[in-house]
C-alpha atoms as a PDB file:
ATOM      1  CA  UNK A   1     -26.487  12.798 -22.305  1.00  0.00           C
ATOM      2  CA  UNK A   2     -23.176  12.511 -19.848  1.00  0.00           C
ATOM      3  CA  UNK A   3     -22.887  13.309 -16.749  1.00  0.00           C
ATOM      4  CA  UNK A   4     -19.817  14.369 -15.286  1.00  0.00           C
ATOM      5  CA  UNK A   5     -19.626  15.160 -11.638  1.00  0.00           C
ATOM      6  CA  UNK A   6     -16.743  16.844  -9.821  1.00  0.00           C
ATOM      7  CA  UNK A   7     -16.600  16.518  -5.775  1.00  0.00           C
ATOM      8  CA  UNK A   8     -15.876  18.919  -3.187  1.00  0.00           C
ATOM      9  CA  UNK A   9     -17.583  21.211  -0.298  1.00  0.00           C
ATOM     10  CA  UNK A  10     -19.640  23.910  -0.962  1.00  0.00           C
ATOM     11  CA  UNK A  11     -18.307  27.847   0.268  1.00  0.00           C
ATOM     12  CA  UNK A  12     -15.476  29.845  -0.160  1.00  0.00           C
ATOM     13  CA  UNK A  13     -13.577  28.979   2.667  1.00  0.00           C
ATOM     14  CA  UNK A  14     -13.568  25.348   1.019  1.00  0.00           C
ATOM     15  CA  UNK A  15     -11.975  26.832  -2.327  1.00  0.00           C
ATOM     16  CA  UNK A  16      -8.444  26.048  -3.587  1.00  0.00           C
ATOM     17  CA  UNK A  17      -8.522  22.915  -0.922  1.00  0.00           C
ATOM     18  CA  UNK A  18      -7.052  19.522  -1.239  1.00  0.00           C
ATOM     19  CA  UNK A  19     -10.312  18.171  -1.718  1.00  0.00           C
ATOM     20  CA  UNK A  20     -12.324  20.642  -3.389  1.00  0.00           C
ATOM     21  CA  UNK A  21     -10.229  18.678  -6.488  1.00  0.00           C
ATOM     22  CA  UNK A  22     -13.498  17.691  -8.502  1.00  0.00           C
ATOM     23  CA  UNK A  23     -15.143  21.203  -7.878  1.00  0.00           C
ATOM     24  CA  UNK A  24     -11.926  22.618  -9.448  1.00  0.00           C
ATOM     25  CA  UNK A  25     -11.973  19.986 -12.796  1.00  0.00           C
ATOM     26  CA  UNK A  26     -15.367  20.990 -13.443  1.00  0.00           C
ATOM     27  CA  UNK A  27     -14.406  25.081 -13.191  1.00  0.00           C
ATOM     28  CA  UNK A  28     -11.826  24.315 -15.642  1.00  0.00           C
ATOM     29  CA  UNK A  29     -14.388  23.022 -17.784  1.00  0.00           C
ATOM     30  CA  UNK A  30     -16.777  25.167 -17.449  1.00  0.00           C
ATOM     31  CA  UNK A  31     -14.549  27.897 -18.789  1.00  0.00           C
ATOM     32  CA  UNK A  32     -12.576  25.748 -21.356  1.00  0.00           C
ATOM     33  CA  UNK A  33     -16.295  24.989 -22.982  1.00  0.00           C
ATOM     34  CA  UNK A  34     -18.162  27.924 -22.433  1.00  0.00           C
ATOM     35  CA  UNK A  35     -20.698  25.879 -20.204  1.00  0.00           C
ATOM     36  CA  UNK A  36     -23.258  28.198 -19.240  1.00  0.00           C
ATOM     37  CA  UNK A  37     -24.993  27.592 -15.156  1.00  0.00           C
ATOM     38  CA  UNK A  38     -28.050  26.645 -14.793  1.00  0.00           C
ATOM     39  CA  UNK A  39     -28.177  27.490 -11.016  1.00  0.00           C
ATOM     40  CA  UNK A  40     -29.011  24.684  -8.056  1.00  0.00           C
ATOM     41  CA  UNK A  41     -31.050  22.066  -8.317  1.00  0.00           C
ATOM     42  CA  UNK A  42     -31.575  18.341  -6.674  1.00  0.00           C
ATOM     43  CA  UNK A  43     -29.006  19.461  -4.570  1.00  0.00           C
ATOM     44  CA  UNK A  44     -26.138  20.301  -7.267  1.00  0.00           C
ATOM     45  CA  UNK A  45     -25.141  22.794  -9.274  1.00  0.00           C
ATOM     46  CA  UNK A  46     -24.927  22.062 -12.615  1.00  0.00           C
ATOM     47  CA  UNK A  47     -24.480  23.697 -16.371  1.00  0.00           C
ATOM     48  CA  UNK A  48     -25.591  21.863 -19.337  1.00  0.00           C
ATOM     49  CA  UNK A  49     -23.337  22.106 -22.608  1.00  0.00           C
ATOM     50  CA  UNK A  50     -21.953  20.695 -25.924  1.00  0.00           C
ATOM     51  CA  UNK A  51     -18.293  19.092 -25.176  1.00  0.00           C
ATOM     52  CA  UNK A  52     -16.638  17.093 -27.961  1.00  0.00           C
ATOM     53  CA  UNK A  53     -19.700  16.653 -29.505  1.00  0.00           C
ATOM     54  CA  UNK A  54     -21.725  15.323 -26.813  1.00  0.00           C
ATOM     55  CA  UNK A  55     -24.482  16.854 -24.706  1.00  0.00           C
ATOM     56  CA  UNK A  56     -23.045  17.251 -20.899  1.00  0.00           C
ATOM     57  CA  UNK A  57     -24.414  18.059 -17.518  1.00  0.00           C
ATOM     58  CA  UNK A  58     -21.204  19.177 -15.305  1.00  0.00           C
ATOM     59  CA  UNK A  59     -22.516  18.832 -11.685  1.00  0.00           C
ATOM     60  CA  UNK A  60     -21.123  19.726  -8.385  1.00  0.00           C
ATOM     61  CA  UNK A  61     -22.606  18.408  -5.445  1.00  0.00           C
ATOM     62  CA  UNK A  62     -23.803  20.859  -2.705  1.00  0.00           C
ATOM     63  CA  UNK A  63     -24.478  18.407   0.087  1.00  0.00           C
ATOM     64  CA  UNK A  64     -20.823  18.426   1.679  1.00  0.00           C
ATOM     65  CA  UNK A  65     -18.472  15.652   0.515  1.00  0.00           C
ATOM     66  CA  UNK A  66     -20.068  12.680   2.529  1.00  0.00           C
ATOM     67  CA  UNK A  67     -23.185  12.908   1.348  1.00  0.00           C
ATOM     68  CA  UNK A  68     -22.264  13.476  -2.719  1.00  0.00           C
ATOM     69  CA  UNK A  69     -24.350  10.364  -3.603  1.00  0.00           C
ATOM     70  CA  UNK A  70     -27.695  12.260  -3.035  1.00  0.00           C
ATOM     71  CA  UNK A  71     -27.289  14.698  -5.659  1.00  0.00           C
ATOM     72  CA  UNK A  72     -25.688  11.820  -8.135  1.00  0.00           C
ATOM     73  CA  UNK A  73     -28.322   9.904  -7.511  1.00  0.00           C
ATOM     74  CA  UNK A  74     -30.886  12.674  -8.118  1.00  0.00           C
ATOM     75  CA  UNK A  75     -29.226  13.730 -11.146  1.00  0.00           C
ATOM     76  CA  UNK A  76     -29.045  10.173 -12.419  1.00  0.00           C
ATOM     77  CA  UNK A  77     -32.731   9.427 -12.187  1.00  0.00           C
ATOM     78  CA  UNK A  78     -34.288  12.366 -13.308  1.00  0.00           C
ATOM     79  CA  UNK A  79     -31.972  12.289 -16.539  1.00  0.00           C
ATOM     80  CA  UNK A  80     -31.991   8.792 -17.029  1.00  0.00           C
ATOM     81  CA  UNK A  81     -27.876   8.551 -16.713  1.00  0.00           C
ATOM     82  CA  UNK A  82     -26.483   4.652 -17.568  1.00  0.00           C
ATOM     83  CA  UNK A  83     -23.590   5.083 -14.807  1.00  0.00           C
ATOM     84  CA  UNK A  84     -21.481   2.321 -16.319  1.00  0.00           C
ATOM     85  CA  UNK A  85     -21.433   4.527 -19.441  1.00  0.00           C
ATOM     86  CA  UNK A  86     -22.849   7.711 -18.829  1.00  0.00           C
ATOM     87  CA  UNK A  87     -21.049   8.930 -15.835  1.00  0.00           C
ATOM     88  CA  UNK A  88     -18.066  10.445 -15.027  1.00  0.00           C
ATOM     89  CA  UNK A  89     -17.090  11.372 -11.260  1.00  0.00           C
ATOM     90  CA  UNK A  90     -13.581  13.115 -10.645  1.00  0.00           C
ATOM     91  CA  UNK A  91     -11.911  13.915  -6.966  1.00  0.00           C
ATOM     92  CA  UNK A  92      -9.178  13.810  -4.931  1.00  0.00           C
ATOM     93  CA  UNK A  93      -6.786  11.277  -3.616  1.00  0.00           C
ATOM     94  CA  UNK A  94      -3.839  11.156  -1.391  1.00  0.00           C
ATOM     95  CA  UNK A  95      -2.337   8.132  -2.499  1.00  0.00           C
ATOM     96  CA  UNK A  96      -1.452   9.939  -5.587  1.00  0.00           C
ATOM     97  CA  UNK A  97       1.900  12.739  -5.956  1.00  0.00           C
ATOM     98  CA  UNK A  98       0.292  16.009  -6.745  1.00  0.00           C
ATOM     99  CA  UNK A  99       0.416  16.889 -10.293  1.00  0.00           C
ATOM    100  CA  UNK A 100      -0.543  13.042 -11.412  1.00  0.00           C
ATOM    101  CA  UNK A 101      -4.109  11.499 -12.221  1.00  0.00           C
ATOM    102  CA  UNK A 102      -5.130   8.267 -12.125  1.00  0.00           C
ATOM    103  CA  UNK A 103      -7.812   7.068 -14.349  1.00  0.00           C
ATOM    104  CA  UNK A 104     -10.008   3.484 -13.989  1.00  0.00           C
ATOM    105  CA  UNK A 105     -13.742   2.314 -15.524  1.00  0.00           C
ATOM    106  CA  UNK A 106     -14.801   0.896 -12.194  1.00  0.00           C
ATOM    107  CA  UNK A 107     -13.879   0.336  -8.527  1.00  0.00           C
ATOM    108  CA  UNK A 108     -14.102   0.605  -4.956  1.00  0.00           C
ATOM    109  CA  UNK A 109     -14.332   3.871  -3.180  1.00  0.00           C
ATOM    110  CA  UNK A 110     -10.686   3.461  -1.759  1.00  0.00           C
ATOM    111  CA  UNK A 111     -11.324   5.147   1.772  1.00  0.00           C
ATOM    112  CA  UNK A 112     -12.961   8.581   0.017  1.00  0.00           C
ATOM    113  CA  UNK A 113     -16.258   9.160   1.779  1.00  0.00           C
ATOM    114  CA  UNK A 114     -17.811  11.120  -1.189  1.00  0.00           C
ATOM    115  CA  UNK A 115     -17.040   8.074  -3.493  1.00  0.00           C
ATOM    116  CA  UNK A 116     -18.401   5.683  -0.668  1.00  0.00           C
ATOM    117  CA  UNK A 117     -21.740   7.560  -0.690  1.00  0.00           C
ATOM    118  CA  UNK A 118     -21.736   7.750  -4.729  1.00  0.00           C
ATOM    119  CA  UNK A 119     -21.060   3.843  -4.488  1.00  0.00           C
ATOM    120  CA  UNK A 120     -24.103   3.825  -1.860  1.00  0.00           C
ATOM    121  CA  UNK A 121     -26.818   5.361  -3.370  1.00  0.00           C
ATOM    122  CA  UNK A 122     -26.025   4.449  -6.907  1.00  0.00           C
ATOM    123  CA  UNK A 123     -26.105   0.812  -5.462  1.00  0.00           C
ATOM    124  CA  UNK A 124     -22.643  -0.095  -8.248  1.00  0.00           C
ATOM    125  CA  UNK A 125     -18.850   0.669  -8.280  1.00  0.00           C
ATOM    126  CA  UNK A 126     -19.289   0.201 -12.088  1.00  0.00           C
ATOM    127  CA  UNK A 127     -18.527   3.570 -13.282  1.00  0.00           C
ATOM    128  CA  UNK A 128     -15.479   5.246 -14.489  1.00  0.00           C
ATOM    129  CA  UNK A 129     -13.708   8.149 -12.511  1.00  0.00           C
ATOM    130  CA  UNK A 130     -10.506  10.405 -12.347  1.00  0.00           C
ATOM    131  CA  UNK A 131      -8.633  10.927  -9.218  1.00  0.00           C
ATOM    132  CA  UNK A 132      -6.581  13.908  -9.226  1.00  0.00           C
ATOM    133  CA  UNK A 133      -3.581  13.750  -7.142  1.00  0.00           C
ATOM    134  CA  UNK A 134      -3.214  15.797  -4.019  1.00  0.00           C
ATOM    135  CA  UNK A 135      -0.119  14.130  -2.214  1.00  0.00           C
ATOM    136  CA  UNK A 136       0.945  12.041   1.385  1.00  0.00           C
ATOM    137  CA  UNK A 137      -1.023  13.070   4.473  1.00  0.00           C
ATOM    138  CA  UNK A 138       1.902  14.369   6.582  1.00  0.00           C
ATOM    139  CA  UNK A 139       2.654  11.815   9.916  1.00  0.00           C
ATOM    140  CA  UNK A 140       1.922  14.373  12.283  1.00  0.00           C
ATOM    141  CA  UNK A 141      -1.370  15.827  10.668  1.00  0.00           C
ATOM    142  CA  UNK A 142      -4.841  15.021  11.240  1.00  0.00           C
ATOM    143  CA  UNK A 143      -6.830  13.748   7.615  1.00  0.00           C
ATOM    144  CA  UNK A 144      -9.692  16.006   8.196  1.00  0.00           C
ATOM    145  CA  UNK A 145      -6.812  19.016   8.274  1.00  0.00           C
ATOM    146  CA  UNK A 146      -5.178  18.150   5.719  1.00  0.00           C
ATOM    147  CA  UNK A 147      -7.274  17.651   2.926  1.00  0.00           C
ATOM    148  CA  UNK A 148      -8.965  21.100   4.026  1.00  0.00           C
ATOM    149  CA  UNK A 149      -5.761  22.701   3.937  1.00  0.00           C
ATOM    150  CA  UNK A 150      -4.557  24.099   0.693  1.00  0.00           C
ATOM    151  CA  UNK A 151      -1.584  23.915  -1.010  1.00  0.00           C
ATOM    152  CA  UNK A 152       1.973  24.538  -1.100  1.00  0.00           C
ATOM    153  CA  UNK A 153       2.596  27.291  -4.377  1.00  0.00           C
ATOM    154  CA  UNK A 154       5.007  24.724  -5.533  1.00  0.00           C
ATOM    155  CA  UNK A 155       2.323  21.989  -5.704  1.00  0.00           C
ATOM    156  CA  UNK A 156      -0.530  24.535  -6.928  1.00  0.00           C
ATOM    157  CA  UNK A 157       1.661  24.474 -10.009  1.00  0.00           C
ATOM    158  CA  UNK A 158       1.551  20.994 -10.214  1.00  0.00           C
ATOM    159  CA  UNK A 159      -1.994  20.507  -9.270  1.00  0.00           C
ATOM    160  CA  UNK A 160      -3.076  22.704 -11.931  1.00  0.00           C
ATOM    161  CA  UNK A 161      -1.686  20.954 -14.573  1.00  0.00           C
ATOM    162  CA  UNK A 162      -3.326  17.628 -13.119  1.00  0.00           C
ATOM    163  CA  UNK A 163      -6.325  19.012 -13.677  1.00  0.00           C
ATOM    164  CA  UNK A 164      -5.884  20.559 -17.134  1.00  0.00           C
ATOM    165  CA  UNK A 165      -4.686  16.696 -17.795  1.00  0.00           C
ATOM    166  CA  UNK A 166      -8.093  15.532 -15.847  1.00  0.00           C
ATOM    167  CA  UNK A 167     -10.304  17.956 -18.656  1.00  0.00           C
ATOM    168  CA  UNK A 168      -8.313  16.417 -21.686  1.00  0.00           C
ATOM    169  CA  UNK A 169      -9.333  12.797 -20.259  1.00  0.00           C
ATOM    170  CA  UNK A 170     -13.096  14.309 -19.688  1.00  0.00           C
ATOM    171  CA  UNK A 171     -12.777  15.078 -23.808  1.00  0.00           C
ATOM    172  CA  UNK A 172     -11.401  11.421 -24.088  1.00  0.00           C
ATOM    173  CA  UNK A 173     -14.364   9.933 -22.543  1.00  0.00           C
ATOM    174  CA  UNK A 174     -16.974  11.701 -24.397  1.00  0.00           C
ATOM    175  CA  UNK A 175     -15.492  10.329 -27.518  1.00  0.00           C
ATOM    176  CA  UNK A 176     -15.667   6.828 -26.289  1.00  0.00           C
ATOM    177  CA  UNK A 177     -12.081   6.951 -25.897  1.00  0.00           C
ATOM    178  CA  UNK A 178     -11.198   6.363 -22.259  1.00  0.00           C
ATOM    179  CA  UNK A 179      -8.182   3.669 -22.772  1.00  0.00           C
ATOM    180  CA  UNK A 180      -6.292   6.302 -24.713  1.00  0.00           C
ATOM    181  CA  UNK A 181      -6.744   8.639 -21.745  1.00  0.00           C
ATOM    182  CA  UNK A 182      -5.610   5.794 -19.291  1.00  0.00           C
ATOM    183  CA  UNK A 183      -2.424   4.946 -21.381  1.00  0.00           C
ATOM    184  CA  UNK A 184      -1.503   8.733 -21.299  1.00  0.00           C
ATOM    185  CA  UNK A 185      -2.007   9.818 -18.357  1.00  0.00           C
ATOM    186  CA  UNK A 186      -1.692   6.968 -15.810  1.00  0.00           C
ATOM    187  CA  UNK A 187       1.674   5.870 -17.015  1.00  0.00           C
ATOM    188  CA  UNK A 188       2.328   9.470 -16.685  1.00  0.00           C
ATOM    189  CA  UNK A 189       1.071   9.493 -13.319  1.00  0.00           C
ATOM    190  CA  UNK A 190       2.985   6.104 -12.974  1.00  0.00           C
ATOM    191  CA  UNK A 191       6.965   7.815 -13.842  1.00  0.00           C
ATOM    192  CA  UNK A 192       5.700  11.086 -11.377  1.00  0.00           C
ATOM    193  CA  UNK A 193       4.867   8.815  -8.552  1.00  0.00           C
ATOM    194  CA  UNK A 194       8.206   6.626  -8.895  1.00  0.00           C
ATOM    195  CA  UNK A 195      10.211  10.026  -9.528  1.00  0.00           C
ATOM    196  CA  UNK A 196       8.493  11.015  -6.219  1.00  0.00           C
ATOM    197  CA  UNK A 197       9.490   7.640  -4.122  1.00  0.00           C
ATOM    198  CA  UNK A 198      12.920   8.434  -5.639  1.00  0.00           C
ATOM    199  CA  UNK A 199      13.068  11.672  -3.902  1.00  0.00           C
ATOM    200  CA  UNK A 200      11.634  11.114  -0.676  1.00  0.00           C
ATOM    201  CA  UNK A 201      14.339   8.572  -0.286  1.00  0.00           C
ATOM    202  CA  UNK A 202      16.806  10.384  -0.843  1.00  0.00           C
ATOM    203  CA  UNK A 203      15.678  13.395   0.898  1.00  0.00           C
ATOM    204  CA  UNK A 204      15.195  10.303   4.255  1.00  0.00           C
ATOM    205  CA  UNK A 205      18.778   9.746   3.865  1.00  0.00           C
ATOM    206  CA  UNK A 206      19.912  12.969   3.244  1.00  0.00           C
ATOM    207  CA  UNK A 207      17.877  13.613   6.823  1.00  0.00           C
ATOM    208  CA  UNK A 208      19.529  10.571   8.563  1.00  0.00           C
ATOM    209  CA  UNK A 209      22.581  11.655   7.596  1.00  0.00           C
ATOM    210  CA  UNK A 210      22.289  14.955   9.144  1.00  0.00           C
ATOM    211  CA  UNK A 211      21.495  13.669  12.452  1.00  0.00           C
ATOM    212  CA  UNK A 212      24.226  11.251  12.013  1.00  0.00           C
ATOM    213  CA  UNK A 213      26.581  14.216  12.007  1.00  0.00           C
ATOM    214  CA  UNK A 214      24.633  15.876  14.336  1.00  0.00           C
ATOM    215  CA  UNK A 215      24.628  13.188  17.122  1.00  0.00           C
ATOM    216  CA  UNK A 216      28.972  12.566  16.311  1.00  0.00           C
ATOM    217  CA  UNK A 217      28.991  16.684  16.833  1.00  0.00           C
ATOM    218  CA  UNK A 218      27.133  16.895  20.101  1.00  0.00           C
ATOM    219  CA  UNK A 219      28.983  13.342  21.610  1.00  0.00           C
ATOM    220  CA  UNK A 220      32.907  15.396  20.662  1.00  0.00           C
ATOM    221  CA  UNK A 221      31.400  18.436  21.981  1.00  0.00           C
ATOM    222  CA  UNK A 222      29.931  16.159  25.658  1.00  0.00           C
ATOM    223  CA  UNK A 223      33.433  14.768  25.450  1.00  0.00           C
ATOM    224  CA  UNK A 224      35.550  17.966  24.791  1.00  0.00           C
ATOM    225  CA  UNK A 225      33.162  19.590  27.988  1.00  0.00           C
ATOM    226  CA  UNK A 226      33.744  16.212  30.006  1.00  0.00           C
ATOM    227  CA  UNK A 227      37.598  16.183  29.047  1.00  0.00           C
ATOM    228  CA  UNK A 228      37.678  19.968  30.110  1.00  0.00           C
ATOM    229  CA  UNK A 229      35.902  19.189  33.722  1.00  0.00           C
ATOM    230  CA  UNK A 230      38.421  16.529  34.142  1.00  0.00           C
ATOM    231  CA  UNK A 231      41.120  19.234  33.211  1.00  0.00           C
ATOM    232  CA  UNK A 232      39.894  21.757  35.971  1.00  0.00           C
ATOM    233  CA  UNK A 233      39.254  19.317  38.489  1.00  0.00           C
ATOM    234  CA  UNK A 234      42.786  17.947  38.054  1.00  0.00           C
ATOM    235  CA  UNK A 235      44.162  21.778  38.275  1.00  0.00           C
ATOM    236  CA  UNK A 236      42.047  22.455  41.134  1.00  0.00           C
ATOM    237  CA  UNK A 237      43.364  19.267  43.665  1.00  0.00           C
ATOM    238  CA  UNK A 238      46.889  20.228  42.604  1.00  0.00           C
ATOM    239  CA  UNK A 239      45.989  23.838  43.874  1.00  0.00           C
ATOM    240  CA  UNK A 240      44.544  22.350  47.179  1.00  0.00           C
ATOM    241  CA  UNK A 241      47.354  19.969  47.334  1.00  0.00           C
ATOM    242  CA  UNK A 242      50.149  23.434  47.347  1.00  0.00           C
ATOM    243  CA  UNK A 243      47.746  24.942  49.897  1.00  0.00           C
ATOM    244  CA  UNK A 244      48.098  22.320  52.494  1.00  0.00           C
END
């Protein structure tokens, strides 16, 4: 048996958030499969199914995101789960463009605090996961506010797509066929990331360009207004001047 955890924060005020990612992977699944619930239990909801062939447990944690390792761990134990072959964990991450996913067998937990407790309690990095993309924290917003925000309809679109690609590379691994997902979709992920650099850089110059012209407006216009003070000072002496 697999199990294949998603990650994200219970309640709807949570839904559609950056990083309610995992939750959303394993709703796409869910209905893709026909994966009937089996309610809460060891603090996760979970369904158990047939997907390409194998039997599945598709899990999300209920504990809140920092504390996702409880459930894992719980699930892992009482179902006897090898996590170095029999676990899959998918979530978000803002080093990624949205739209791309990133695929590895192992790792560290790369700042995520539900993939630091996973690490934690499991007591190994040695499992494979999917992060789906959710974009650049802006410089003037707070983490916590960002990845509880949700998204732009522009990168909805995108997002959605990630995680249809995230469900093809859950039907990869079941079939013991994880490279060929990794070759797919991270080289995909690769081009969209690049493509994304591209434009940001262009869209930086295209900004420092504006306030180039800006700044050259606003010194002609201080030096048209300083020229034209000059002018009606000059008028004015000559007027005092014929008045004496």
């Amino acid at each position: 048996m697999y199990l294949i955890v998603g990650l994200g924060n219970p309640g709807r005020k949570y839904e559609g958030t950056k990083h309610n990612m995992g939750f959303d992977t394993i709703d796409e699944l869910v209905v893709q499969f026909q994966i009937p619930s089996s309610g809460v239990d060891r603090k996760g909801m979970y369904g158990k199914g047939i997907i390409a062939g194998q039997k599945v447990l598709l899990m999300k944690p209920m504990t809140y995101m920092n504390l996702s390792g409880e459930a894992v761990r719980a699930f892992a134990d009482f179902y006897k789960i090898d996590p170095e072959r029999e676990l899959l964990v998918i979530y978000d991450d803002i080093s990624l463009p949205p739209g791309s996913i990133r695929i590895r067998k192992k790792g560290s937990a790369g700042g995520h605090n539900g993939m630091k407790s996973i690490i934690q309690h499991l007591g190994t990095d040695r499992f494979p996961r999917i992060r789906v993309g959710i974009g650049e924290k802006p410089a003037n917003w707070d983490l916590a506010d960002f990845v509880m925000a949700p998204f732009s309809k522009e990168d909805r679109v995108k997002v959605d797509e990630a995680i249809r690609d995230a469900a093809v590379s859950v039907e990869l691994f079941l079939q013991d066929d994880l490279d060929s997902a990794m070759n797919r979709f991270n080289k995909k992920g690769d081009a969209e990331a690049k493509a994304a650099k591209r434009a940001a850089k262009a869209a930086a110059r295209a900004e420092r360009a504006a306030l180039r012209e800006k700044e050259k407006a606003e010194a002609a216009a201080a030096q048209k207004d300083s020229q034209s003070t000059e002018e009606a000072a000059a008028e004015l002496e000559k007027g005092t001047e014929g008045n004496q």
